[in-house]
C-alpha atoms as a PDB file:
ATOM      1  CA  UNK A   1       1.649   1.595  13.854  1.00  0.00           C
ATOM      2  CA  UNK A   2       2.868   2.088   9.990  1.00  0.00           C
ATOM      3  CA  UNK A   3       0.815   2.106   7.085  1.00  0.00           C
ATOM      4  CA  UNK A   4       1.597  -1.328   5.420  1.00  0.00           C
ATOM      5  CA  UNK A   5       4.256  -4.301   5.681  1.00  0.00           C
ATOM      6  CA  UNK A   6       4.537  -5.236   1.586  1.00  0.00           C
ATOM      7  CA  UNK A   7       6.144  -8.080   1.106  1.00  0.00           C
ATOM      8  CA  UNK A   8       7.404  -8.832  -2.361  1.00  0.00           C
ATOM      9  CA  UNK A   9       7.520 -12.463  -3.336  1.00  0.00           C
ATOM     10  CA  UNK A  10       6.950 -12.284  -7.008  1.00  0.00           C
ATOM     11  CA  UNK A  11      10.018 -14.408  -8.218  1.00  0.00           C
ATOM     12  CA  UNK A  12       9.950 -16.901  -5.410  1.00  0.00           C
ATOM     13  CA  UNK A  13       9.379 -20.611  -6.271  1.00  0.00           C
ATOM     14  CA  UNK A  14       6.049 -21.695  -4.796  1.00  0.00           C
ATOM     15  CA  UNK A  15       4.328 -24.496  -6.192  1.00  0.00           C
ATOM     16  CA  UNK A  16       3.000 -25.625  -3.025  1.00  0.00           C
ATOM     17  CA  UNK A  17       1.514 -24.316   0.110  1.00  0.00           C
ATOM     18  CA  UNK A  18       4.702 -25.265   2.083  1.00  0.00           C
ATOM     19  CA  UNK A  19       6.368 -23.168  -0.256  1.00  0.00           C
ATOM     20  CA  UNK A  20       4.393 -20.370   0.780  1.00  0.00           C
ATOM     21  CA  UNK A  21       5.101 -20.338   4.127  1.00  0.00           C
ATOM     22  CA  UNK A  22       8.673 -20.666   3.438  1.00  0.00           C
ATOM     23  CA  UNK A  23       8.488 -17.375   1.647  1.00  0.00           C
ATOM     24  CA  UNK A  24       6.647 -15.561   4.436  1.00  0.00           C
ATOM     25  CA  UNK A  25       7.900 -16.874   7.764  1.00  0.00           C
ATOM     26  CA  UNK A  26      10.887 -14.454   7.515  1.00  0.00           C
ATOM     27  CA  UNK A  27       9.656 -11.350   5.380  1.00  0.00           C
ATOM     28  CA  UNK A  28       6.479 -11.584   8.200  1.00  0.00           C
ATOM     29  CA  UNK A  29       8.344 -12.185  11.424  1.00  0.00           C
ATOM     30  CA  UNK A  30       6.591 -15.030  11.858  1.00  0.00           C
ATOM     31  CA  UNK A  31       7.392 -17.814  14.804  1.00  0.00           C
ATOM     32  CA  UNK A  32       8.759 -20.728  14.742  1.00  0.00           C
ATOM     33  CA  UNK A  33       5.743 -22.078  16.459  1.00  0.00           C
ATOM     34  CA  UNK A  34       3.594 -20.941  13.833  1.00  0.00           C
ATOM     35  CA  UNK A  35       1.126 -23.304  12.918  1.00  0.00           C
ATOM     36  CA  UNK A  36       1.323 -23.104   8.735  1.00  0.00           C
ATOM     37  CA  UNK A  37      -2.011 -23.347   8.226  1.00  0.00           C
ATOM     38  CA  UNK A  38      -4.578 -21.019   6.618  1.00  0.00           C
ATOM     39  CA  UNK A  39      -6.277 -20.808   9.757  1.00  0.00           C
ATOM     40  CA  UNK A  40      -2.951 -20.017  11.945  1.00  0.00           C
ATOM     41  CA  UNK A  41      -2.512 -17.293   9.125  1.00  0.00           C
ATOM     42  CA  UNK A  42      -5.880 -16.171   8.888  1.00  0.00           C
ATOM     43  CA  UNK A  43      -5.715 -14.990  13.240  1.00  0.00           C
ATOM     44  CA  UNK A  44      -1.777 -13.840  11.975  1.00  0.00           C
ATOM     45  CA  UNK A  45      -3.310 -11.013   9.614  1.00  0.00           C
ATOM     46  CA  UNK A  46      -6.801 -10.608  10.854  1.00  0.00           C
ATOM     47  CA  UNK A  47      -6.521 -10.832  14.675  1.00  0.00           C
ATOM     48  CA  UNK A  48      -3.364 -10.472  15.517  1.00  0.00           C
ATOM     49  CA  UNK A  49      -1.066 -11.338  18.178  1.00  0.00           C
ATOM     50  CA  UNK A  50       0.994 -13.552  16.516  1.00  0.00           C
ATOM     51  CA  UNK A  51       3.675 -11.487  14.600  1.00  0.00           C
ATOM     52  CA  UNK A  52       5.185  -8.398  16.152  1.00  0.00           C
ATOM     53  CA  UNK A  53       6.381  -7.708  13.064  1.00  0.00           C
ATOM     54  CA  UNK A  54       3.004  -7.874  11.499  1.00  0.00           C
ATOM     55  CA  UNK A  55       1.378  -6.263  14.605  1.00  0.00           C
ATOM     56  CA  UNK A  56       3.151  -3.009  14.281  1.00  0.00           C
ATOM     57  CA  UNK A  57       1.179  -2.682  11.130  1.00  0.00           C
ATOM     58  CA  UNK A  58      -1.881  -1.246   9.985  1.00  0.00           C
ATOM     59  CA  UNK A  59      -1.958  -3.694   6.766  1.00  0.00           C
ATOM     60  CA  UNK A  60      -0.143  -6.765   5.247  1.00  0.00           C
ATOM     61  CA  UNK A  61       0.206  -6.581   1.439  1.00  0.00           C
ATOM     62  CA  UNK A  62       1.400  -9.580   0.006  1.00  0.00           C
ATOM     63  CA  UNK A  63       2.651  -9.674  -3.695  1.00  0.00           C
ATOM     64  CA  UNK A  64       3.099 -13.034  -5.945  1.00  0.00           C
ATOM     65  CA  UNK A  65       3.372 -13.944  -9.602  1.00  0.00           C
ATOM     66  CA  UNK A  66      -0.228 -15.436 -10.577  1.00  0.00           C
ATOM     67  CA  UNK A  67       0.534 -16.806 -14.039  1.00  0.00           C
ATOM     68  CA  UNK A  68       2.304 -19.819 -13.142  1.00  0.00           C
ATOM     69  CA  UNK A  69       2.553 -21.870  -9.670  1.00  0.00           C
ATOM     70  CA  UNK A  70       1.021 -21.622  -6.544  1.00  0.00           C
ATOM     71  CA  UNK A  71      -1.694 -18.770  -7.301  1.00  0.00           C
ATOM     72  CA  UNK A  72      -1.842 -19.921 -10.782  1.00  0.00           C
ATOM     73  CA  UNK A  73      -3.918 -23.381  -9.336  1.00  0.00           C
ATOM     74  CA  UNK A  74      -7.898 -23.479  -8.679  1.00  0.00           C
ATOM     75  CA  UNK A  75      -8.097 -25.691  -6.188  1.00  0.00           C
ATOM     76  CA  UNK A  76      -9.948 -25.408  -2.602  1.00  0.00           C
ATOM     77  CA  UNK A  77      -6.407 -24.847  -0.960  1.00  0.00           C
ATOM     78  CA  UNK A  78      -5.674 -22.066  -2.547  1.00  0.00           C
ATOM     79  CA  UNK A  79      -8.926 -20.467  -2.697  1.00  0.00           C
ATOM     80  CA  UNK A  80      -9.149 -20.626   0.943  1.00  0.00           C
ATOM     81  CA  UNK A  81      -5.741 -19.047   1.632  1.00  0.00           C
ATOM     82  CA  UNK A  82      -6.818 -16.385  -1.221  1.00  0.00           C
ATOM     83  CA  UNK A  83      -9.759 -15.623   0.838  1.00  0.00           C
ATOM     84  CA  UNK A  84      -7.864 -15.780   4.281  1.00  0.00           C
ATOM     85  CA  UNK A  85      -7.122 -11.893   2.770  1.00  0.00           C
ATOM     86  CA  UNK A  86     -10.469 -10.857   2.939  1.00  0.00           C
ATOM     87  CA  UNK A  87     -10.142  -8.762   5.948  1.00  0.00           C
ATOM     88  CA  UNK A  88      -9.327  -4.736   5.635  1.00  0.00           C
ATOM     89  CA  UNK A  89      -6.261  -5.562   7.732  1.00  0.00           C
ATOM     90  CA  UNK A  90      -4.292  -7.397   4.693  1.00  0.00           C
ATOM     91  CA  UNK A  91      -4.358  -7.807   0.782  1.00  0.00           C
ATOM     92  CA  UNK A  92      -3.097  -9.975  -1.735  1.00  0.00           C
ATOM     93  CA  UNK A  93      -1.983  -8.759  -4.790  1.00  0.00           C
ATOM     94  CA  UNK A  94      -1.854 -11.383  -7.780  1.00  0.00           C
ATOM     95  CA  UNK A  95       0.834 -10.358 -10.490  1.00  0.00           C
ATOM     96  CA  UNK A  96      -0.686 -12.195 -13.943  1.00  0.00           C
ATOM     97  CA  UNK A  97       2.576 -11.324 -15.831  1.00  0.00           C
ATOM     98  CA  UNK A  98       5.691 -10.357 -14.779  1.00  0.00           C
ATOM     99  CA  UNK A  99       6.243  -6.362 -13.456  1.00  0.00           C
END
């Protein structure tokens, strides 16, 4: 196993969940058959099993812009995928302006 997958997605349009998968399926090796849901990606970083990609690492580190879109909102939605990082396995890291 490597250290950590980072996956950079500061820049990426995501205004909605849907959007967020979009931007990970591919940088994640994720399935087709992957369920898009919080709790599908909460057993993909946490458990395992899923990803190969993600598998063959020790953490995920997921960067995104936090001033506007997505991670910008307060809603339950995204406070539960926020918290679907809460594991030592994976981390998100939320950019307030832009690097």
């Amino acid at each position: 196993m490597t250290a950590e997958l980072v996956v950079d997605l500061r820049g990426a349009r995501m205004q909605t969940i849907d959007d967020f998968w979009d931007a990970v399926a591919g940088p994640c090796g994720l399935p087709s058959w992957f369920g898009r849901t919080i709790e599908a990606w909460t057993d993909t970083i946490r458990a395992r099993g899923i990803s190969d990609l993600i598998d063959r690492h020790d953490t995920v580190v997921i960067h995104v812009d936090g001033a506007t879109g997505l991670f910008a909102r307060r809603d339950r939605e995204v406070r539960d995928l926020r918290s679907s990082f809460a594991g030592r396995r994976s981390r998100l890291v939320v950019h307030r302006s832009e690097a």
